[in-house]
N, C-alpha and C. Protein backbone atom coordinates (compact mmCIF):
# COMPACT_ATOMS: atom_id res chain seq x y z
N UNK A 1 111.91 -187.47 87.00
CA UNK A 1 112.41 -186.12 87.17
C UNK A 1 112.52 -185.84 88.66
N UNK A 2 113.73 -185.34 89.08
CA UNK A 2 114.13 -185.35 90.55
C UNK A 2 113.44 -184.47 91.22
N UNK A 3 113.07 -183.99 92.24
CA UNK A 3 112.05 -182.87 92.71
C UNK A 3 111.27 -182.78 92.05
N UNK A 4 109.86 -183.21 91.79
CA UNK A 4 108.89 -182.80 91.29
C UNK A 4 108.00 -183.96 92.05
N UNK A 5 107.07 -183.23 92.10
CA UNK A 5 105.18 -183.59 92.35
C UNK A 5 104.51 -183.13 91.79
N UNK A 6 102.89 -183.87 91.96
CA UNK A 6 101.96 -184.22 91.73
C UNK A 6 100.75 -183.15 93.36
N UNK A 7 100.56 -181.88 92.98
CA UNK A 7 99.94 -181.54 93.40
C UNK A 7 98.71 -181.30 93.25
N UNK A 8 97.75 -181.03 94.44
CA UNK A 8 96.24 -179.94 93.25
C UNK A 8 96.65 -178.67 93.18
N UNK A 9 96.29 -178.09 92.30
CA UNK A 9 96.33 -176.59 91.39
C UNK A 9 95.81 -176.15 92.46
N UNK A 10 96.66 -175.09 92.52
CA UNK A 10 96.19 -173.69 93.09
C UNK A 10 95.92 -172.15 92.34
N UNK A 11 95.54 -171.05 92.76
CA UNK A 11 95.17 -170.36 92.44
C UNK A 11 96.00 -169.37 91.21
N UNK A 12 97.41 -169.46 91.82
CA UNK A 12 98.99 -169.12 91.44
C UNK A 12 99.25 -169.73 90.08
N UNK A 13 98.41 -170.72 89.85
CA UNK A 13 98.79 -172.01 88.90
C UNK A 13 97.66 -171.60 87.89
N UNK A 14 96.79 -170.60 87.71
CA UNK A 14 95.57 -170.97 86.87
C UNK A 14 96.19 -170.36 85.63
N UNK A 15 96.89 -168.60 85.47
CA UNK A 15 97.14 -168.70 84.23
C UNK A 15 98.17 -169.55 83.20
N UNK A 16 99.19 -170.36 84.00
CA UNK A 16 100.53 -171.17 84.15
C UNK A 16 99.56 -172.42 83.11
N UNK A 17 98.47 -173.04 83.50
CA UNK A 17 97.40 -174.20 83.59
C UNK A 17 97.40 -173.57 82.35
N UNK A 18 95.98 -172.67 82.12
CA UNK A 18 95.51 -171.99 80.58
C UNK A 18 96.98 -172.10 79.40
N UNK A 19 97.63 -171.40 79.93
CA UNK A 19 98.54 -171.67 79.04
C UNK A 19 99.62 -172.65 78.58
N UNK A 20 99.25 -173.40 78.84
CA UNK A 20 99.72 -174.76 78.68
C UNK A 20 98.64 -175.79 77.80
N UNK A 21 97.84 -175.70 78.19
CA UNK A 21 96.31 -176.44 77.53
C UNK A 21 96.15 -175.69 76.32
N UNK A 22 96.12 -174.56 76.56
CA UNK A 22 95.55 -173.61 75.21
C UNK A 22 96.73 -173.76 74.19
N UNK A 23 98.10 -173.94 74.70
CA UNK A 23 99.49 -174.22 73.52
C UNK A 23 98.55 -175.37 72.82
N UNK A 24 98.13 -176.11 73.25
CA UNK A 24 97.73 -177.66 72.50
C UNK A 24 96.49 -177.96 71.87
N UNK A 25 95.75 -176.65 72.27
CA UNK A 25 94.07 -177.02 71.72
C UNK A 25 94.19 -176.02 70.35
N UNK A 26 95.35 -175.40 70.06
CA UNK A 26 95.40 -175.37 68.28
C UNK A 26 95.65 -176.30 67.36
N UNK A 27 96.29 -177.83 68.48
CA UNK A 27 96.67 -178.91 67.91
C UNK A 27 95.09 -179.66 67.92
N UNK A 28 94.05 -178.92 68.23
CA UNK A 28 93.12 -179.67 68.03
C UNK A 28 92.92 -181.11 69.49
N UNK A 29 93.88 -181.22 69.89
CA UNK A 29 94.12 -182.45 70.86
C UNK A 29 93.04 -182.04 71.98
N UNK A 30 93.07 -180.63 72.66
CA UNK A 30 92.36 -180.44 74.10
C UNK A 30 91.78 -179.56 73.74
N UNK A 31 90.38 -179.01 74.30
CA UNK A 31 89.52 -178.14 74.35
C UNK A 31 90.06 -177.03 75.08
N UNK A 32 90.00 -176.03 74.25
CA UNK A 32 90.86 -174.38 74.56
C UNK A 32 90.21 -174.29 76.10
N UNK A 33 90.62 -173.58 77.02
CA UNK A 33 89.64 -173.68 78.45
C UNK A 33 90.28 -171.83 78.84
N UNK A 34 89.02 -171.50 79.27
CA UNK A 34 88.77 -169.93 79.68
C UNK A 34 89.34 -169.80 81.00
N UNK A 35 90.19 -168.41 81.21
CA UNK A 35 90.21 -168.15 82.56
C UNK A 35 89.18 -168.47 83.54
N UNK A 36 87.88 -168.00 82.99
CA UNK A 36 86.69 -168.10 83.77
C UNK A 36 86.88 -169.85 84.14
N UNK A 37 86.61 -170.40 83.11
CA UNK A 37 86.41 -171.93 83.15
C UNK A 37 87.01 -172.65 84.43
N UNK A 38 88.48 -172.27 84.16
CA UNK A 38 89.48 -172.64 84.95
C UNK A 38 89.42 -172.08 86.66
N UNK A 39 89.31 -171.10 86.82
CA UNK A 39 88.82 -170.87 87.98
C UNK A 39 87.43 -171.70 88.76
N UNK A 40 86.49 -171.78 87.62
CA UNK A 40 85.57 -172.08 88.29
C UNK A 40 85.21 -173.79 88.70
N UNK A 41 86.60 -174.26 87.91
CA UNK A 41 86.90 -176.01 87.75
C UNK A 41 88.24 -176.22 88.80
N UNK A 42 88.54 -175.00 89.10
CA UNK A 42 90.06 -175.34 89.93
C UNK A 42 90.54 -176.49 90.69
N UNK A 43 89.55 -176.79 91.59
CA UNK A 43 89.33 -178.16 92.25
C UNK A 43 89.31 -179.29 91.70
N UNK A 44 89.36 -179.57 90.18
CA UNK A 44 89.22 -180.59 90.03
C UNK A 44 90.70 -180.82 88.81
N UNK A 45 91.75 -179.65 89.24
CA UNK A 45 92.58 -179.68 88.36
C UNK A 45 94.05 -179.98 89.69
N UNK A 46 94.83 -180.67 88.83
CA UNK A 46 96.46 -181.17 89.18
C UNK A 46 97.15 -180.79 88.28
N UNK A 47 98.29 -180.68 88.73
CA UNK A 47 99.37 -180.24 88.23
C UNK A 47 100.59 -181.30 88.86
N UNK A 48 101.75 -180.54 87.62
CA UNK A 48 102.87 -181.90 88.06
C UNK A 48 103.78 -180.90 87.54
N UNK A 49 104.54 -180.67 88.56
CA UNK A 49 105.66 -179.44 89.14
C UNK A 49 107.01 -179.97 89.70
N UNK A 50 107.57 -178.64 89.72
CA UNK A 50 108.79 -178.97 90.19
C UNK A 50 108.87 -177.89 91.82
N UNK A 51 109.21 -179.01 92.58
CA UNK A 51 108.97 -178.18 93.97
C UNK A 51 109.46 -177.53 94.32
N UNK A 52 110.26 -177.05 94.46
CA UNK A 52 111.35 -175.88 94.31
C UNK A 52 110.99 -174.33 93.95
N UNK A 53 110.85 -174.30 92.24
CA UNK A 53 110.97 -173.30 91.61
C UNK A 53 109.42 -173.06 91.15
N UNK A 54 108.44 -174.89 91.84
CA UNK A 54 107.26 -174.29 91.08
C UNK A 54 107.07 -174.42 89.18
N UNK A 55 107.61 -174.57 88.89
CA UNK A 55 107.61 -175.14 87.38
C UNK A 55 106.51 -176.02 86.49
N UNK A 56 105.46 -175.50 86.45
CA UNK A 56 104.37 -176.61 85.91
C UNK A 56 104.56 -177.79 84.15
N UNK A 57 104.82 -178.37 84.48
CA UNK A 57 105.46 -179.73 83.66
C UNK A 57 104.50 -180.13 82.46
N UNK A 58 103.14 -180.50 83.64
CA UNK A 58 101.98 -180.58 82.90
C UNK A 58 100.58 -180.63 84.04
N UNK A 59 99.40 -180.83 83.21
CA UNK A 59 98.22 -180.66 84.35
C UNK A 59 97.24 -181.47 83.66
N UNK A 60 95.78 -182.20 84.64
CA UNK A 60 94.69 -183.07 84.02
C UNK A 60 94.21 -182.42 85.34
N UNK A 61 92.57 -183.10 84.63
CA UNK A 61 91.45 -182.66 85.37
C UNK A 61 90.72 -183.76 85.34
N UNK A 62 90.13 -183.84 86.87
CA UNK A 62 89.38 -185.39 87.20
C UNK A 62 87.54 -184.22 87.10
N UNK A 63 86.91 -184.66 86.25
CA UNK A 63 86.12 -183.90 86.80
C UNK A 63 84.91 -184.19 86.44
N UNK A 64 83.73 -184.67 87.49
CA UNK A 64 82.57 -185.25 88.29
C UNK A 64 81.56 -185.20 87.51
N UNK A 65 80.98 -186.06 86.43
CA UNK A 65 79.68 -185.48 85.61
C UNK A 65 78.75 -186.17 86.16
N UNK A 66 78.48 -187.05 87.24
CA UNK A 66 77.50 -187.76 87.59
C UNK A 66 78.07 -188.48 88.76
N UNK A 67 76.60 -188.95 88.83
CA UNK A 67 76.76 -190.08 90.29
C UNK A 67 77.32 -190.73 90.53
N UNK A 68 77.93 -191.31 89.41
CA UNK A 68 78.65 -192.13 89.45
C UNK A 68 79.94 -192.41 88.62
N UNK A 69 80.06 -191.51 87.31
CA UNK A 69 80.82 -190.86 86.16
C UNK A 69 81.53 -189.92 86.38
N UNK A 70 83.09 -189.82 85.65
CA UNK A 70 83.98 -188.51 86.15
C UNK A 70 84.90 -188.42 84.86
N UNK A 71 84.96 -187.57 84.30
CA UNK A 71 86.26 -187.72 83.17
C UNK A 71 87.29 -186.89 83.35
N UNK A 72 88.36 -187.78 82.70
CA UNK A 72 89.89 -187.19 82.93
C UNK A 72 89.45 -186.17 81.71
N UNK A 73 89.82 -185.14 81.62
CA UNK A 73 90.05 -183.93 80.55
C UNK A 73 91.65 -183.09 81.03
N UNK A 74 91.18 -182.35 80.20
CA UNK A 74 92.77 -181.49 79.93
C UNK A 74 93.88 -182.14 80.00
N UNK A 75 94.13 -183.18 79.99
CA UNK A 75 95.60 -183.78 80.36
C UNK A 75 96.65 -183.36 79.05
N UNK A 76 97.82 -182.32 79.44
CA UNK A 76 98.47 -182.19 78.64
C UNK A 76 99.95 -181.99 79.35
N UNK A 77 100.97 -182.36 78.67
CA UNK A 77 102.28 -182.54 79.24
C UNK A 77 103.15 -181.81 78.18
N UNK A 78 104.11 -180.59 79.05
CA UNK A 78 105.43 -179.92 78.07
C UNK A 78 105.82 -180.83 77.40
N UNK A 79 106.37 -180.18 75.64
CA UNK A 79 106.81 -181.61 74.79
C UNK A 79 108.09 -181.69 75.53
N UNK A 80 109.13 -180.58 75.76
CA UNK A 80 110.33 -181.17 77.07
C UNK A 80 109.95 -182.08 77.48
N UNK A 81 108.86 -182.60 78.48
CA UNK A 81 109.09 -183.32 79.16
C UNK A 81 107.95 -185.16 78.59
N UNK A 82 108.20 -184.96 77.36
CA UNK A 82 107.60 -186.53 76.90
C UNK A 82 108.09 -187.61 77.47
N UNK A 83 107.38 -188.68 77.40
CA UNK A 83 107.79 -190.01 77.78
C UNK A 83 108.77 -190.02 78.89
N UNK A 84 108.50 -189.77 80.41
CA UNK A 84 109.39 -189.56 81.20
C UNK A 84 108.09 -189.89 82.05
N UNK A 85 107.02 -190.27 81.73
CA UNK A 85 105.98 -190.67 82.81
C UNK A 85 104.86 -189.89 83.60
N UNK A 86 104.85 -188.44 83.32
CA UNK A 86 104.79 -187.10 83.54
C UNK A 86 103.09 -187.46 82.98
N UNK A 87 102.66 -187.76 82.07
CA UNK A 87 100.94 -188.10 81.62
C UNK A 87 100.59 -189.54 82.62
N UNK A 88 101.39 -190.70 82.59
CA UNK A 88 100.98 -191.57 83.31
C UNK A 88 100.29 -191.08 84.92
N UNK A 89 101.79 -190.44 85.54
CA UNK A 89 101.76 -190.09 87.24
C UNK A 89 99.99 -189.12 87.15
N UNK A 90 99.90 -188.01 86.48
CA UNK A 90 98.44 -187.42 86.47
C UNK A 90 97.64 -188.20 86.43
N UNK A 91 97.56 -188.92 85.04
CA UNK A 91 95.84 -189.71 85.22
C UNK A 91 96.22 -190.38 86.47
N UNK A 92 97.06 -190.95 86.88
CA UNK A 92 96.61 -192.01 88.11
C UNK A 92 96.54 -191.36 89.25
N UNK A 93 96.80 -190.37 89.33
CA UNK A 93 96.74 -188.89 90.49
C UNK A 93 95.18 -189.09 90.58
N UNK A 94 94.73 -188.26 88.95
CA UNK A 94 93.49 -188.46 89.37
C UNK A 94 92.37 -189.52 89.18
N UNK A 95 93.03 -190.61 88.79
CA UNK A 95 92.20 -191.72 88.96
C UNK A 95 92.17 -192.52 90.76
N UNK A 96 92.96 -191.91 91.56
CA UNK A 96 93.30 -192.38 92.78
C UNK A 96 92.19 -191.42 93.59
N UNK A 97 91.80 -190.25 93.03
CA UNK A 97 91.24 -189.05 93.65
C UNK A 97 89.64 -189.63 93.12
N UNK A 98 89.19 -190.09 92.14
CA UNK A 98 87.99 -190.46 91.42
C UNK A 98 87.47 -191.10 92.50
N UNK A 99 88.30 -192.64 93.05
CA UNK A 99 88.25 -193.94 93.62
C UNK A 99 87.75 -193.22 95.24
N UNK A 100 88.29 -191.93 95.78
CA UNK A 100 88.22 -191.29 96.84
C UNK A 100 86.88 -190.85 97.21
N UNK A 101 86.63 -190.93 96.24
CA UNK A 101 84.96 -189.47 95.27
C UNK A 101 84.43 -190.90 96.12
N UNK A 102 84.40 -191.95 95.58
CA UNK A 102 83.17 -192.65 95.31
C UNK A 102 82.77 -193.35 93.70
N UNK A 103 83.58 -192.68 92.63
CA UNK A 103 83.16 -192.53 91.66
C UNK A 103 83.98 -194.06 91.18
N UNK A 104 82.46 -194.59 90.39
CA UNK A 104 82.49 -195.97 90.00
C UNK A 104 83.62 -195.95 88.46
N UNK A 105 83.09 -195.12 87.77
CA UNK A 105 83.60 -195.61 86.44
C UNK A 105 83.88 -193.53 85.80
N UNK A 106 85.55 -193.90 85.40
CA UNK A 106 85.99 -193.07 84.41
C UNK A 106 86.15 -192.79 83.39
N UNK A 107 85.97 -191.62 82.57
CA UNK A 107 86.15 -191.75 80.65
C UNK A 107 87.10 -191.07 80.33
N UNK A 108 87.15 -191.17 79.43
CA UNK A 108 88.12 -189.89 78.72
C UNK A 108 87.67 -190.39 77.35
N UNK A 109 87.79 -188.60 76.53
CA UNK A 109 87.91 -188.59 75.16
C UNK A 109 89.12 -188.59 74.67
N UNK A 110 89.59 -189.51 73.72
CA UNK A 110 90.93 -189.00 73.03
C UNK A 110 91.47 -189.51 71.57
N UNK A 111 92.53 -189.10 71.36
CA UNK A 111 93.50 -189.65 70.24
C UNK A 111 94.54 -190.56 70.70
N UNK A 112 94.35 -190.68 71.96
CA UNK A 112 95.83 -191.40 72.28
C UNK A 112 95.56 -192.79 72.82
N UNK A 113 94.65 -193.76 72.00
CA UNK A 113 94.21 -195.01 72.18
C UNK A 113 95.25 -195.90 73.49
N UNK A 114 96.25 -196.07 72.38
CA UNK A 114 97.16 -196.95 73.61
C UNK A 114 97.69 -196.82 74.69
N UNK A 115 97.65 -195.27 75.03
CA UNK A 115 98.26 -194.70 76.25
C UNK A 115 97.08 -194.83 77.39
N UNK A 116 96.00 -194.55 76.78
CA UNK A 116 94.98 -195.34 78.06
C UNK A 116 94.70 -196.68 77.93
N UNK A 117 95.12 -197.41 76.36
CA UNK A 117 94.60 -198.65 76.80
C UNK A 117 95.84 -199.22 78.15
N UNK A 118 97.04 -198.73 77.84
CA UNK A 118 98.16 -199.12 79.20
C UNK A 118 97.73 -199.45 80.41
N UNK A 119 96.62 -198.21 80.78
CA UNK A 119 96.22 -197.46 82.36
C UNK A 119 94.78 -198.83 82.12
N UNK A 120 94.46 -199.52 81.57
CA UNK A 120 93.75 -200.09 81.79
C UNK A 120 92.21 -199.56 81.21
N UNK A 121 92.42 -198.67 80.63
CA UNK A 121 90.94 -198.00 79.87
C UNK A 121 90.63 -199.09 78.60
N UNK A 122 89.10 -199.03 78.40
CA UNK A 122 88.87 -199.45 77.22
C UNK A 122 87.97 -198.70 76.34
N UNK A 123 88.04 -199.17 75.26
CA UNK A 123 87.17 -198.20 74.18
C UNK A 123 85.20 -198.57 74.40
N UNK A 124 84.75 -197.84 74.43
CA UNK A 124 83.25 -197.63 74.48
C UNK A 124 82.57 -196.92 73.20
N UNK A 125 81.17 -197.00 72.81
CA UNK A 125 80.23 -196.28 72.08
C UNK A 125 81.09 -195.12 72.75
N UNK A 126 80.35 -193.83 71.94
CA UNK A 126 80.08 -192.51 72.62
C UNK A 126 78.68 -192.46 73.23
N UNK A 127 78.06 -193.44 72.80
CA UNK A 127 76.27 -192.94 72.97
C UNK A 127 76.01 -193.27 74.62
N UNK A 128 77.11 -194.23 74.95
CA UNK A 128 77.53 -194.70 76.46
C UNK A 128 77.52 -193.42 77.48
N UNK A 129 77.73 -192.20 76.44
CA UNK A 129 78.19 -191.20 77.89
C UNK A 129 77.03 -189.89 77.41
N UNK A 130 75.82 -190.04 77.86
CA UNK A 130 74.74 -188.75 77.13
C UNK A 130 75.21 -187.62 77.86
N UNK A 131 75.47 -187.54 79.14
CA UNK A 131 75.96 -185.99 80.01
C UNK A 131 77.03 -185.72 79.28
N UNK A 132 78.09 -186.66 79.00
CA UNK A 132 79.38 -185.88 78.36
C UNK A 132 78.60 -184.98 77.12
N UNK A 133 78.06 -186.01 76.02
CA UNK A 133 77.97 -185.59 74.76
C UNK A 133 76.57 -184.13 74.68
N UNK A 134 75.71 -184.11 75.62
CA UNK A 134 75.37 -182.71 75.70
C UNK A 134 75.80 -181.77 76.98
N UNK A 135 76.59 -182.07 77.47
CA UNK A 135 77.50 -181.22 77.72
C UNK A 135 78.86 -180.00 77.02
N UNK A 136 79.37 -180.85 77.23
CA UNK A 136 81.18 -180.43 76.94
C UNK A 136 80.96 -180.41 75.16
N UNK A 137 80.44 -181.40 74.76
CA UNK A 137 80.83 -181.83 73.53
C UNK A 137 79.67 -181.13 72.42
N UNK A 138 78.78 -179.94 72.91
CA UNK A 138 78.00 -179.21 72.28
C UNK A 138 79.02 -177.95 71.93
N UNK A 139 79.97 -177.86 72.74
CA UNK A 139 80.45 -176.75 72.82
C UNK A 139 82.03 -176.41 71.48
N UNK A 140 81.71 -178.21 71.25
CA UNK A 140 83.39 -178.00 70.31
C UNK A 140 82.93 -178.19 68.63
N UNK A 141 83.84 -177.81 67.96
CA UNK A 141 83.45 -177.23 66.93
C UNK A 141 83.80 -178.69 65.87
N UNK A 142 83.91 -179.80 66.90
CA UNK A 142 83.85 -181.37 66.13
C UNK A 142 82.43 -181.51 66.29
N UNK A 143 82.06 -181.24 67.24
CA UNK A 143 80.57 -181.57 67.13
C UNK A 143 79.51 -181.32 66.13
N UNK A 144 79.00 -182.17 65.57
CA UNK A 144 78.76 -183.90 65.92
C UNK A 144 79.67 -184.75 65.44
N UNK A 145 80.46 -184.29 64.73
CA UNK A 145 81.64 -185.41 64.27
C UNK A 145 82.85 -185.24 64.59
N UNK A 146 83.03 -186.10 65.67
CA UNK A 146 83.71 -185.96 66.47
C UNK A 146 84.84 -187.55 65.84
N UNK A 147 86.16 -187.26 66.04
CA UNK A 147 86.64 -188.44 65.47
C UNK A 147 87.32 -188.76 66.60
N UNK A 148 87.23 -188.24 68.24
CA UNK A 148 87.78 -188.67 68.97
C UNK A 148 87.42 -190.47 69.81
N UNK A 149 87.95 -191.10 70.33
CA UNK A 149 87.89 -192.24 70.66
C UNK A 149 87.59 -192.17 72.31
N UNK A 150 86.24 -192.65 72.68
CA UNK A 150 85.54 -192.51 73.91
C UNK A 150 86.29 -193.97 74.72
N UNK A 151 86.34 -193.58 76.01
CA UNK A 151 87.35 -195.30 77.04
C UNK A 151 87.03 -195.03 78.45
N UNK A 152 86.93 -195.89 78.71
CA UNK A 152 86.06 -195.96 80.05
C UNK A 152 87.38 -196.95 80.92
N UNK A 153 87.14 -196.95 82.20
CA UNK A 153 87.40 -197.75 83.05
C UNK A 153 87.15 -197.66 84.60
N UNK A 154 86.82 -199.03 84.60
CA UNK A 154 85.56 -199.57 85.85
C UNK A 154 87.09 -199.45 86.74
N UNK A 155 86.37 -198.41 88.04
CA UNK A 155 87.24 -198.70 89.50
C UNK A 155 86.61 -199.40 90.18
């Protein structure tokens, strides 16, 4: 897509962000995320825009659970704009930003097996990640049965 980047979110961008994530967490796919939330995670959120007009496409979040641990979350992309590379360019946005951190090894929860196995992720236990699972994952209403698919990959 011609003019467009891969920025970090700004402030301008938070209700643009919410509502975009929240279209998809009735699909069950992403965890609904609060104004509050979002503000207070801003930093660790990207967006993928159109430079110009500003147009948010889609957005992920690299974001830091440990010393050495970071998970991609929220990654969600306009259905307009599917398969045009728009989910790839983010995670590696923020898998390039992880590698910056310091941060050894990334996860993500998901449904979309092959699209991270692509990026080089692989499938793990869940029991592999205890901060995620009493964290984030106390809070969703899969919990404890969760049928999502846990993937890691070593930077």
């Amino acid at each position: 897509m011609r003019g467009t980047m891969i920025r970090k979110a700004l402030i301008s961008d938070v209700k643009n962000i919410q509502q975009l994530i929240n279209s998809f967490s009735g699909e069950g796919v992403v965890l609904p995320r609060s104004l509050s939330e979002l503000y207070d995670n801003l930093r660790d959120y990207s967006v993928y825009c159109h430079g110009t007009e500003g147009t948010i496409y889609g957005t992920c979040a690299i974001h830091v659970c440990w010393e050495n641990l970071a998970e991609i979350r929220s990654l969600v992309v306009r259905e307009d704009c599917g398969k045009r590379g728009v989910g790839k360019a983010l995670v590696e946005s923020c898998l390039a930003e992880a590698h910056t951190l310091g941060i050894r090894r990334v996860f993500v929860l998901t449904y979309k097996e092959s699209f991270f196995e692509k990026l080089g992720f692989h499938t793990i236990d869940k029991s592999a990640l205890p901060h995620k699972i009493w964290a984030d994952c106390l809070k969703c209403a899969k919990f404890p049965d969760c049928d999502e698919v846990a993937m890691e990959k070593e930077l």
